[in-house]
Protein backbone atom coordinates (compact mmCIF):
# COMPACT_ATOMS: atom_id res chain seq x y z
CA UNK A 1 0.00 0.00 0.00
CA UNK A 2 1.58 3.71 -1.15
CA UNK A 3 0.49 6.31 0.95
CA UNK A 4 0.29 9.75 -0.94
CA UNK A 5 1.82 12.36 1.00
CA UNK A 6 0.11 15.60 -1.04
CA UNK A 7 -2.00 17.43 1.23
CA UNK A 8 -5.50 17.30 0.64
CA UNK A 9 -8.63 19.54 1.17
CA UNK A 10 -8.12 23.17 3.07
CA UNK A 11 -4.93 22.93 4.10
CA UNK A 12 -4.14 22.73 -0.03
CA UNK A 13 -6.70 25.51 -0.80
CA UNK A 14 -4.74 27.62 1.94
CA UNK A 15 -1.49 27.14 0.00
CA UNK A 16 -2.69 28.17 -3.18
CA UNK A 17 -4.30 30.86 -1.75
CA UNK A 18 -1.18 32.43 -0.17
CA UNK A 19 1.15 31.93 -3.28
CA UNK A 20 -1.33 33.67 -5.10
CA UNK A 21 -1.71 36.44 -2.56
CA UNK A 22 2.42 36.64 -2.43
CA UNK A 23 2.43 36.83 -6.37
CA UNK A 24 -0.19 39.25 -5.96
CA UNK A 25 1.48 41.39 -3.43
CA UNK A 26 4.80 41.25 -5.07
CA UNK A 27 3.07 42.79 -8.36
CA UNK A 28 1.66 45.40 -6.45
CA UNK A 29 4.83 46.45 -4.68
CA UNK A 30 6.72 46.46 -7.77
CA UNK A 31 4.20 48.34 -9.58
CA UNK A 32 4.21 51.26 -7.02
CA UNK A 33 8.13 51.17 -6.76
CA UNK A 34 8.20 51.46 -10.24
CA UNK A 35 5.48 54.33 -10.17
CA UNK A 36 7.35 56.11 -7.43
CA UNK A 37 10.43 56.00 -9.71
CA UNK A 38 8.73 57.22 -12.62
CA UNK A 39 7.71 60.56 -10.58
CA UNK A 40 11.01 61.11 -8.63
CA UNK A 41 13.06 62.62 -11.64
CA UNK A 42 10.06 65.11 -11.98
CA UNK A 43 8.36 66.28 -8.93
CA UNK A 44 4.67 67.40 -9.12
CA UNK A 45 3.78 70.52 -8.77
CA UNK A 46 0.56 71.16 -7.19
CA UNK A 47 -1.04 74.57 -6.52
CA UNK A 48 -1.45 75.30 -2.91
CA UNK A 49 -4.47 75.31 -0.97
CA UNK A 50 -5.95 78.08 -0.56
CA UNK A 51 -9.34 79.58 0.90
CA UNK A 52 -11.49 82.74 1.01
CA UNK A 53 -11.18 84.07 4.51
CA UNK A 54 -13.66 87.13 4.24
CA UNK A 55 -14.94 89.29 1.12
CA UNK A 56 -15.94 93.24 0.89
CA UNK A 57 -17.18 94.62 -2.50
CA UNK A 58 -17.13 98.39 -2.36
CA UNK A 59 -19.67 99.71 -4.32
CA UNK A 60 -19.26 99.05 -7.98
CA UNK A 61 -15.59 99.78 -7.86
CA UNK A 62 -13.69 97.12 -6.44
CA UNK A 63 -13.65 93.80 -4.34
CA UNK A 64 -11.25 93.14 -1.86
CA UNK A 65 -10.59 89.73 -0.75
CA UNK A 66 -8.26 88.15 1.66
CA UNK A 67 -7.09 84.75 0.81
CA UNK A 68 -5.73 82.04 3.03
CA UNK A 69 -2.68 79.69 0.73
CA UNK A 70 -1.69 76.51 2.59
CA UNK A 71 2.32 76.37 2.45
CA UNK A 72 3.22 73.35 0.44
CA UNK A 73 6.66 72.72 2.63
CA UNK A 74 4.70 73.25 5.97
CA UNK A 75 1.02 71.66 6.48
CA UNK A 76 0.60 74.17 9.66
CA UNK A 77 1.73 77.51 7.75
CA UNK A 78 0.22 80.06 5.47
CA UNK A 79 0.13 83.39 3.77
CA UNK A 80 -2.51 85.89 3.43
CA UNK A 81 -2.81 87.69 0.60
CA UNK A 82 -4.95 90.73 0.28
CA UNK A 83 -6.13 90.64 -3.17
CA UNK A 84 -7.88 93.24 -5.13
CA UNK A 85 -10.66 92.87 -8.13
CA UNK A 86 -12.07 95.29 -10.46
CA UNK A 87 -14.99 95.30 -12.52
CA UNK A 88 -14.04 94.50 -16.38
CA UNK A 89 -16.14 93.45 -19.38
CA UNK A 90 -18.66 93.25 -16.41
CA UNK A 91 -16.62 90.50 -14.24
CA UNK A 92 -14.04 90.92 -11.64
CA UNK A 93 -10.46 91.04 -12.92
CA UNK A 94 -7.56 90.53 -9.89
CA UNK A 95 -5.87 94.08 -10.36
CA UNK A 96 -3.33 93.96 -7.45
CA UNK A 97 -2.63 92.18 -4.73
CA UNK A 98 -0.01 92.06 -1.30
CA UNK A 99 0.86 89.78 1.30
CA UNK A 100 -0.32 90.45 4.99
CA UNK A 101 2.30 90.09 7.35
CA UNK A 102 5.04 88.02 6.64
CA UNK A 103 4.84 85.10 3.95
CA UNK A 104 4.44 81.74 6.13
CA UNK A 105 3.77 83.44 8.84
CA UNK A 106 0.63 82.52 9.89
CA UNK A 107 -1.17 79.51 10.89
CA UNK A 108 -3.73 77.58 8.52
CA UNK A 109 -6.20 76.56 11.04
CA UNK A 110 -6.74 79.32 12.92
CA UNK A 111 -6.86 81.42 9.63
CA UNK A 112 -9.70 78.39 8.46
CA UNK A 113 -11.78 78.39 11.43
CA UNK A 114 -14.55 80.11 12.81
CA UNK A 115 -13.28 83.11 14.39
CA UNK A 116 -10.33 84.01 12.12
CA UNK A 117 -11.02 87.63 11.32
CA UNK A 118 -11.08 90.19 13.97
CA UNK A 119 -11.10 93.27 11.69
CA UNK A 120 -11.79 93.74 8.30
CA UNK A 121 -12.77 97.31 7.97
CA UNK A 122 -13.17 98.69 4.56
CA UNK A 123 -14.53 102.19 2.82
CA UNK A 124 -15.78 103.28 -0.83
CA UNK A 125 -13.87 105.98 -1.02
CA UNK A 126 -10.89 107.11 -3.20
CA UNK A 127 -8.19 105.77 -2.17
CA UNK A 128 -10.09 103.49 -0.04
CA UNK A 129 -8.70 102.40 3.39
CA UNK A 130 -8.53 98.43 4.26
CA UNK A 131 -7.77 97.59 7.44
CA UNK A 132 -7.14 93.98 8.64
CA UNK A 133 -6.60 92.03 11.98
CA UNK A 134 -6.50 88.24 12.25
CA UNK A 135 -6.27 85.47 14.71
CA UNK A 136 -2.83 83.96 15.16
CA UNK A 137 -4.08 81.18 17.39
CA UNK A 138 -6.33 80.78 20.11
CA UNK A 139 -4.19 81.23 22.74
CA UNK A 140 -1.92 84.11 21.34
CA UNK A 141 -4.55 85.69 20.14
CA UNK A 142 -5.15 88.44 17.05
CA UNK A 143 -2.62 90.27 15.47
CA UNK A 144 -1.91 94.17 15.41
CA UNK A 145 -4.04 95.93 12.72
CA UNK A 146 -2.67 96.27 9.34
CA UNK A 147 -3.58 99.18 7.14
CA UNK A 148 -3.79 99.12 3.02
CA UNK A 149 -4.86 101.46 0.82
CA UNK A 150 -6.49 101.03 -2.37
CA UNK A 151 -6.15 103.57 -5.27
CA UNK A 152 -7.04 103.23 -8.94
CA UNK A 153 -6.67 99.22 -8.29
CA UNK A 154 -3.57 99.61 -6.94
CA UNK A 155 -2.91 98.49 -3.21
CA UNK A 156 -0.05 99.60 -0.85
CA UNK A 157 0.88 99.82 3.08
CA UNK A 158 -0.08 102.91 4.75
């Protein structure tokens, strides 16, 4: 009498199973190695994130916007950018724009949240005053008030 040694029933099934899953696996990793090769020699360049913190249009004249961008090198920082609009062809065209504060130099989720803007004063006259204050974090607090001017379009520190 031979006895067969081959395993039989789900012991079998569970071999098959995990040379198939190994195979499998093995594909996969090489696939994403050779993907993440692929990109290395030429990094993708993504815009960063950015988000409307607060909005004044003044009269028909202009719209003043402050802007929250995400750094791309630091998940925690941003910039604000005060950005200025005015009306052509019957659609708001970005005429100027300047960084509040210092570029990277404030926080993205206090500038994201609920109470992010202390003051955002602005006036439709010509030149037209802005005047800006926002939270640096909870605990710190807001920052000093910055003041802009806006004239033909055109913004600068006053």
């Amino acid at each position: 009498m031979t006895t067969d040694k081959t395993p039989r029933g789900p012991r079998r099934r569970t071999v098959a199973l995990s040379a198939a899953a190994l195979v499998l696996t093995t594909l996969a990793t090489t696939g994403s190695v050779a993907t993440a090769d692929a990109g290395a020699s030429a990094p993708a360049r993504r815009a960063p994130q950015s988000q409307d913190v607060a909005t004044s249009v003044l009269g028909t004249d202009y719209k003043v916007t402050l802007t929250a961008l995400r750094s791309t090198s630091d998940k925690y920082a941003a910039t604000v950018r005060l950005r200025v609009f005015v009306r052509d062809g019957g659609a708001w065209k970005e005429s100027d724009h300047i960084t509040v504060g210092k570029a990277g130099g404030w926080f993205w989720f206090p500038l994201t949240g609920r109470h992010a803007v202390r003051e955002f004063a602005t006036a439709s006259t010509e030149p037209a005053p802005v005047d800006v204050s926002l939270l640096i974090t909870p605990s710190i607090g807001y920052s000093d008030t910055f003041h802009y001017l806006i004239s033909h379009g055109d913004v600068t520190p006053r």
